[in-house]
Protein backbone atom coordinates (compact mmCIF):
# COMPACT_ATOMS: atom_id res chain seq x y z
CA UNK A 1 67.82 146.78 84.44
CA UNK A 2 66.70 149.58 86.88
CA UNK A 3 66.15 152.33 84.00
CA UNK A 4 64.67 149.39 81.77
CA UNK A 5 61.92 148.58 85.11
CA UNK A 6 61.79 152.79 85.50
CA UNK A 7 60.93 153.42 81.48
CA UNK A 8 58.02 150.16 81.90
CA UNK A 9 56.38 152.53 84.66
CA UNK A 10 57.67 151.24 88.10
CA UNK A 11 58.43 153.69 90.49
CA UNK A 12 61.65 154.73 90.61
CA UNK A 13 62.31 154.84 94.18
CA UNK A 14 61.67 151.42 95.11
CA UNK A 15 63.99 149.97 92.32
CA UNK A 16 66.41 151.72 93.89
CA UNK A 17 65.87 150.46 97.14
CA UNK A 18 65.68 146.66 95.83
CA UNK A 19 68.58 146.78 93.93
CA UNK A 20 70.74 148.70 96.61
CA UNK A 21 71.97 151.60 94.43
CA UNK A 22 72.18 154.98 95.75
CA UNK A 23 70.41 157.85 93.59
CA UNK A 24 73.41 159.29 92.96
CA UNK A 25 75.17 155.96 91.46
CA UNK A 26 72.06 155.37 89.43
CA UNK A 27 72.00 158.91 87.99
CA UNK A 28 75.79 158.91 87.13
CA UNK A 29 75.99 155.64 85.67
CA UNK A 30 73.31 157.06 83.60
CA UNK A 31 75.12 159.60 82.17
CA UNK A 32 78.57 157.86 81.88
CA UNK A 33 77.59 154.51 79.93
CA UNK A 34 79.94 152.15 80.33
CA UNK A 35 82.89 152.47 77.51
CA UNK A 36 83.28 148.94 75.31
CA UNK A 37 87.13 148.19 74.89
CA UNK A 38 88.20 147.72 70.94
CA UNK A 39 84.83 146.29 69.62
CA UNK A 40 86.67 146.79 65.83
CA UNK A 41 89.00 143.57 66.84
CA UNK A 42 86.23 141.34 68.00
CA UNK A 43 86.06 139.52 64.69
CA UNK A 44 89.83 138.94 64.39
CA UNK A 45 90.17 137.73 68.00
CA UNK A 46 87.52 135.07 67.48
CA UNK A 47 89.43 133.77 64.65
CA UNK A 48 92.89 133.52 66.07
CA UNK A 49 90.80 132.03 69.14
CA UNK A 50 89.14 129.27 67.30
CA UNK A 51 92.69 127.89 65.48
CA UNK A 52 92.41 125.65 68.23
CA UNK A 53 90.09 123.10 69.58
CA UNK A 54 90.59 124.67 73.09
CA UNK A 55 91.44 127.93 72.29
CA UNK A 56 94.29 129.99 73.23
CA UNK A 57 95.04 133.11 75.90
CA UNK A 58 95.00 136.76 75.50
CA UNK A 59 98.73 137.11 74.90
CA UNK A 60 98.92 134.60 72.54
CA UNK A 61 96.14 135.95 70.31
CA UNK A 62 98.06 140.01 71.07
CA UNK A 63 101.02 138.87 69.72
CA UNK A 64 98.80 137.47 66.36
CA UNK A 65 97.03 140.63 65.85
CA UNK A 66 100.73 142.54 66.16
CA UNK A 67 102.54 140.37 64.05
CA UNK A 68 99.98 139.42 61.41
CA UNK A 69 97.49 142.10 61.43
CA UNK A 70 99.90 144.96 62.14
CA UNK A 71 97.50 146.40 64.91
CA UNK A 72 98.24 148.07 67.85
CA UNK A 73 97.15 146.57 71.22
CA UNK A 74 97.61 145.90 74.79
CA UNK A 75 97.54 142.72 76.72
CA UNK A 76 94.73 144.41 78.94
CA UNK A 77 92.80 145.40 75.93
CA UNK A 78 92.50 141.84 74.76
CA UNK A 79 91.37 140.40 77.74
CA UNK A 80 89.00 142.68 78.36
CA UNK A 81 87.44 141.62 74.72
CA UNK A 82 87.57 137.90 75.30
CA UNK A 83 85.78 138.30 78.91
CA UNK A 84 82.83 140.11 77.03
CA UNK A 85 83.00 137.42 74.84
CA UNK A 86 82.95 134.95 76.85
CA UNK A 87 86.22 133.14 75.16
CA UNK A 88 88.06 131.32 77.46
CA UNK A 89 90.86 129.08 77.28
CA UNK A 90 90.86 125.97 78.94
CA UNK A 91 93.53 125.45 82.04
CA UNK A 92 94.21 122.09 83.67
CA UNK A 93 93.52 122.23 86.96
CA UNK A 94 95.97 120.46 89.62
CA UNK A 95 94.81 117.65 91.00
CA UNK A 96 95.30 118.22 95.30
CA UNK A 97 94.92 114.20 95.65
CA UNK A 98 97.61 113.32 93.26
CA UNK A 99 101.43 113.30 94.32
CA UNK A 100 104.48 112.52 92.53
CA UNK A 101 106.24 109.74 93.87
CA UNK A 102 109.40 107.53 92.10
CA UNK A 103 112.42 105.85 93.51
CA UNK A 104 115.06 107.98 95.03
CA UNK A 105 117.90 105.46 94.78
CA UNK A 106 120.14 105.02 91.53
CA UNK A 107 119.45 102.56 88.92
CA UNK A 108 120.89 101.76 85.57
CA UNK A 109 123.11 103.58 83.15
CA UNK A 110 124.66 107.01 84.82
CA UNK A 111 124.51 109.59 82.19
CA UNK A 112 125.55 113.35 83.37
CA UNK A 113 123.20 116.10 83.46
CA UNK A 114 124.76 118.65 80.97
CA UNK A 115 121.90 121.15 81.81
CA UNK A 116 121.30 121.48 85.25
CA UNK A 117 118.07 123.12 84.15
CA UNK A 118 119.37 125.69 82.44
CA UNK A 119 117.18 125.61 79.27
CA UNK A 120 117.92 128.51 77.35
CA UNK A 121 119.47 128.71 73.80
CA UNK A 122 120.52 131.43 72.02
CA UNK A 123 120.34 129.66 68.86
CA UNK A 124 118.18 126.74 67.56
CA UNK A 125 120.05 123.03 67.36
CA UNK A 126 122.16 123.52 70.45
CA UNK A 127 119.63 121.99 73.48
CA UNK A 128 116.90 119.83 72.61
CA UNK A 129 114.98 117.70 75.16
CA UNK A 130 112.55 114.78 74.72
CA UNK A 131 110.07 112.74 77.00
CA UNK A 132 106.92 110.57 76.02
CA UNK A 133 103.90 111.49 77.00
CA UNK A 134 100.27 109.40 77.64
CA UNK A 135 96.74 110.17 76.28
CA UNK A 136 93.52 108.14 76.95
CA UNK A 137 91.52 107.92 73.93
CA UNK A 138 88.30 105.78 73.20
CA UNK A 139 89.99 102.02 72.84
CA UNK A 140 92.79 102.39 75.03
CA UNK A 141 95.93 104.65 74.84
CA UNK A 142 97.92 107.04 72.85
CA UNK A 143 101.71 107.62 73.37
CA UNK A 144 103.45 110.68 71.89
CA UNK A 145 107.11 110.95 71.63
CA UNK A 146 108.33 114.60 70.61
CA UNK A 147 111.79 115.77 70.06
CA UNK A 148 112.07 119.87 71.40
CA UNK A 149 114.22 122.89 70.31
CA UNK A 150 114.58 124.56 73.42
CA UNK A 151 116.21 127.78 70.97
CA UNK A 152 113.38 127.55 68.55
CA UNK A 153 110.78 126.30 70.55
CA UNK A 154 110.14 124.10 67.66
CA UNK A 155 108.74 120.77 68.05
CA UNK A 156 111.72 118.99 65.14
CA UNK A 157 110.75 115.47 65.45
CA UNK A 158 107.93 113.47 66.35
CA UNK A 159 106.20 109.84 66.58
CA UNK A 160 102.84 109.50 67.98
CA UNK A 161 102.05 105.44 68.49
CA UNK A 162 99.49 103.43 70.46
CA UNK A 163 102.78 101.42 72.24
CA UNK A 164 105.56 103.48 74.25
CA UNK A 165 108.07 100.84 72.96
CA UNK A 166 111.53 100.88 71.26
CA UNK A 167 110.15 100.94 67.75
CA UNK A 168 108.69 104.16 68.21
CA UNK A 169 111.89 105.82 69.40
CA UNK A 170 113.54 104.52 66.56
CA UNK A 171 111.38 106.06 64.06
CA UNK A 172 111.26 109.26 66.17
CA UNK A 173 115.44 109.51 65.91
CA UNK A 174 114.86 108.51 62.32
CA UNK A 175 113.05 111.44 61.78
CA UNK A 176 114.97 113.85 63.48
CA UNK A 177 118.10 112.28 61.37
CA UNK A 178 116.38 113.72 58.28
CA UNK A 179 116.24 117.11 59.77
CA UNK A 180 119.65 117.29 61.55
CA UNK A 181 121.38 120.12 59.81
CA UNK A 182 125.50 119.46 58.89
CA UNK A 183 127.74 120.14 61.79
CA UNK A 184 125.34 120.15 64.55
CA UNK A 185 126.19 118.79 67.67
CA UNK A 186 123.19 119.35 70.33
CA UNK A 187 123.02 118.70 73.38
CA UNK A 188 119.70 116.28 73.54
CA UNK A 189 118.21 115.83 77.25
CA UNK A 190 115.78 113.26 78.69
CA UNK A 191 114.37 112.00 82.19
CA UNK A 192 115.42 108.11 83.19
CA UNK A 193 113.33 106.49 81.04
CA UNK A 194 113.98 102.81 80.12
CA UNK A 195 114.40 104.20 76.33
CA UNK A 196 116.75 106.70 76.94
CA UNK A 197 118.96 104.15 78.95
CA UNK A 198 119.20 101.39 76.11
CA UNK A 199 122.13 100.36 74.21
CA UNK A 200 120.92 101.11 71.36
CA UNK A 201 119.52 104.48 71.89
CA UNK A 202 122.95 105.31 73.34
CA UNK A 203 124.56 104.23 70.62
CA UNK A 204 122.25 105.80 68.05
CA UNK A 205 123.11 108.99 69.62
CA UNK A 206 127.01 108.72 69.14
CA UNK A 207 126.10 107.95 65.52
CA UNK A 208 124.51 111.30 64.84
CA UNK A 209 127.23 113.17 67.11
CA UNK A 210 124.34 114.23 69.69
CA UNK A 211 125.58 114.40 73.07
CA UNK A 212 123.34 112.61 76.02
CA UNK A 213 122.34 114.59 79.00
CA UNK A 214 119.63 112.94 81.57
CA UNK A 215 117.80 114.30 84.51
CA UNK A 216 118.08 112.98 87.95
CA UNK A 217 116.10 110.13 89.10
CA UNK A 218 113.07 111.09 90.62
CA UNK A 219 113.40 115.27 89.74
CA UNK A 220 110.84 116.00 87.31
CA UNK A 221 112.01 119.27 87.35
CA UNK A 222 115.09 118.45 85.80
CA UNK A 223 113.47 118.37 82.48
CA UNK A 224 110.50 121.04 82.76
CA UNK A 225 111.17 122.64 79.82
CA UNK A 226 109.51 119.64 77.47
CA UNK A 227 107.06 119.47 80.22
CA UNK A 228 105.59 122.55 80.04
CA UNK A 229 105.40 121.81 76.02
CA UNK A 230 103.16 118.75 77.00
CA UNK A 231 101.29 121.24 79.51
CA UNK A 232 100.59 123.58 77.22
CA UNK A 233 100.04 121.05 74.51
CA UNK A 234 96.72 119.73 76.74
CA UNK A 235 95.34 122.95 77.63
CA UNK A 236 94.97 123.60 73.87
CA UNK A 237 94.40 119.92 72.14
CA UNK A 238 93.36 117.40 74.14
CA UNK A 239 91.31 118.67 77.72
CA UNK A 240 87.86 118.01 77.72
CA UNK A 241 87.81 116.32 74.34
CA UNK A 242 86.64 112.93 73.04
CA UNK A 243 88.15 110.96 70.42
CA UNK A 244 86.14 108.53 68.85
CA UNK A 245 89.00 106.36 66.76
CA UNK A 246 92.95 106.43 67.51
CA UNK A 247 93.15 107.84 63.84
CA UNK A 248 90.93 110.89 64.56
CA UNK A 249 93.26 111.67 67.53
CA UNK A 250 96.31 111.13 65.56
CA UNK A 251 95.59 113.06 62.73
CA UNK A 252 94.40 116.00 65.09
CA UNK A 253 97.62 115.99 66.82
CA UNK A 254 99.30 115.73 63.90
CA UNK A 255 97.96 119.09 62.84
CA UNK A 256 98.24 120.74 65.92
CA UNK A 257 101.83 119.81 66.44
CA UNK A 258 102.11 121.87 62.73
CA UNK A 259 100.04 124.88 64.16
CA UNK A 260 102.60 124.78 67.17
CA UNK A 261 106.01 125.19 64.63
CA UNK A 262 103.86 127.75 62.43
CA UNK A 263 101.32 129.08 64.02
CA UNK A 264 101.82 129.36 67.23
CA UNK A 265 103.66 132.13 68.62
CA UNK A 266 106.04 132.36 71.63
CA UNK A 267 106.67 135.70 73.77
CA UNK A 268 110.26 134.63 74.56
CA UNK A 269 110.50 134.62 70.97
CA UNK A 270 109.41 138.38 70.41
CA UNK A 271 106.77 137.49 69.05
CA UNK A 272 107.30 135.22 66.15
CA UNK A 273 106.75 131.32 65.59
CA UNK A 274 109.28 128.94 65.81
CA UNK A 275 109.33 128.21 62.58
CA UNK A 276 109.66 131.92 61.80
CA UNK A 277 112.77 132.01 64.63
CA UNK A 278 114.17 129.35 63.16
CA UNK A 279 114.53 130.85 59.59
CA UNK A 280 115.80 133.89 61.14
CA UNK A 281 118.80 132.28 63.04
CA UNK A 282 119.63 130.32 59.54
CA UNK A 283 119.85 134.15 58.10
CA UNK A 284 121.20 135.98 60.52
């Protein structure tokens, strides 16, 4: 702005003086223009940003430009592209007047906790975990009931409905049935929910040789690692949007859930998808 006021006949030395900059600063920054970071990837980097409706981070779209555009990059170098871009991606922010509260004391059916928060896998069909999560939507609600691969990170089954209610477990164990390969016998983890204490869930369960594992009551933590797939799910789908029918939002989940298993690539998983993972693990 200074050498822009300077060329347009203003005199030099009181630009300097209103703007605070030393001759010597003004002089060097003259002759060492600032150096723009990897303008050839700008194109590429708003494409992988706008796959979805919030956007995604800088590692995220690093690991798509190594994997499926064979370029070289750094972490840094992205970020420093999507700042002079202005892309952003969107980040719930914690809310300092909300606390989690629940019931301490023990209540229905007792089922161990196999994990004790350990949520890694080696291998995809050994731990999943499942919760149900809520979305308001123009009308009233939307409930979405997913089934996770915590080797895969693959999102294997999944019911979206506008009722939390048995029916909607059912189909969601209906559809994981279709997808449960021969021999497996997975571990499958879940809070205290009314659902996951029923008869006939429990029994549904024994049917399909999938052991039960439950958190604690009243530890959230206990089953984080779904949470942080409904975290991350948020950020990128549903904050700051409006949905004007229950349809439109289904039908958008619906395809963001399949960007998430294809897509969507995971650092813990070097890189690739989950879908990718999981077709390696099948080969290996």
């Amino acid at each position: 702005m200074v050498s822009a006021l300077a060329g347009l006949g203003h005199p030099l030395r009181c630009l300097l003086k209103a703007s605070g900059l030393a001759r010597s600063t003004y002089y060097y920054l003259l002759s060492h223009p600032a150096h723009v970071t990897r303008p050839d990837i700008e194109s590429t980097v708003a494409g992988i940003f706008r796959r979805t409706p919030n956007g995604c981070g800088h590692r995220q779209i690093r690991m798509c430009l190594v994997h499926e555009f064979g370029m070289r990059v750094s972490h840094k170098s992205v970020l420093k592209v999507m700042r002079r871009m202005n892309l952003e991606c969107r980040i719930r922010r914690p809310n300092p007047y909300r606390r989690y509260s629940s019931y301490k004391g023990d209540t229905g059916v007792k089922v161990p906790n196999l994990l004790e928060r350990d949520f890694t896998a080696d291998r995809p069909w050994a731990k999943l975990g499942t919760d149900v999560t809520e979305f308001k939507i123009t009308g009233g609600k939307a409930y979405l009931a997913p089934i996770y691969d915590m080797g895969s990170k693959e999102i294997i089954a999944w019911d979206i409905s506008r009722h939390p209610d048995l029916a909607q477990q059912q189909r969601l164990l209906a559809m994981l049935e279709t997808r449960l390969p021969a021999g497996a016998d997975p571990i499958l983890h879940s809070d205290m929910g009314w659902q996951y204490q029923h008869d006939w869930w429990r029994s549904r369960l024994t049917e399909l040789n999938i052991r039960q594992s439950m958190s604690r009551k009243g530890n959230c933590i206990d089953n984080a690692a779904t949470e942080q797939v409904f975290g991350h799910l948020k950020d990128e789908f549903y904050t700051g949007r409006e949905f004007s029918s229950y349809e439109e939002f289904k039908a958008g989940l619906d395809a963001y859930i399949m960007h998430w298993n294809t897509k969507r690539r995971q650092k813990r998983l070097e890189g690739h998808t989950p879908e990718e993972f999981r077709n390696m693990s099948l080969t290996a």
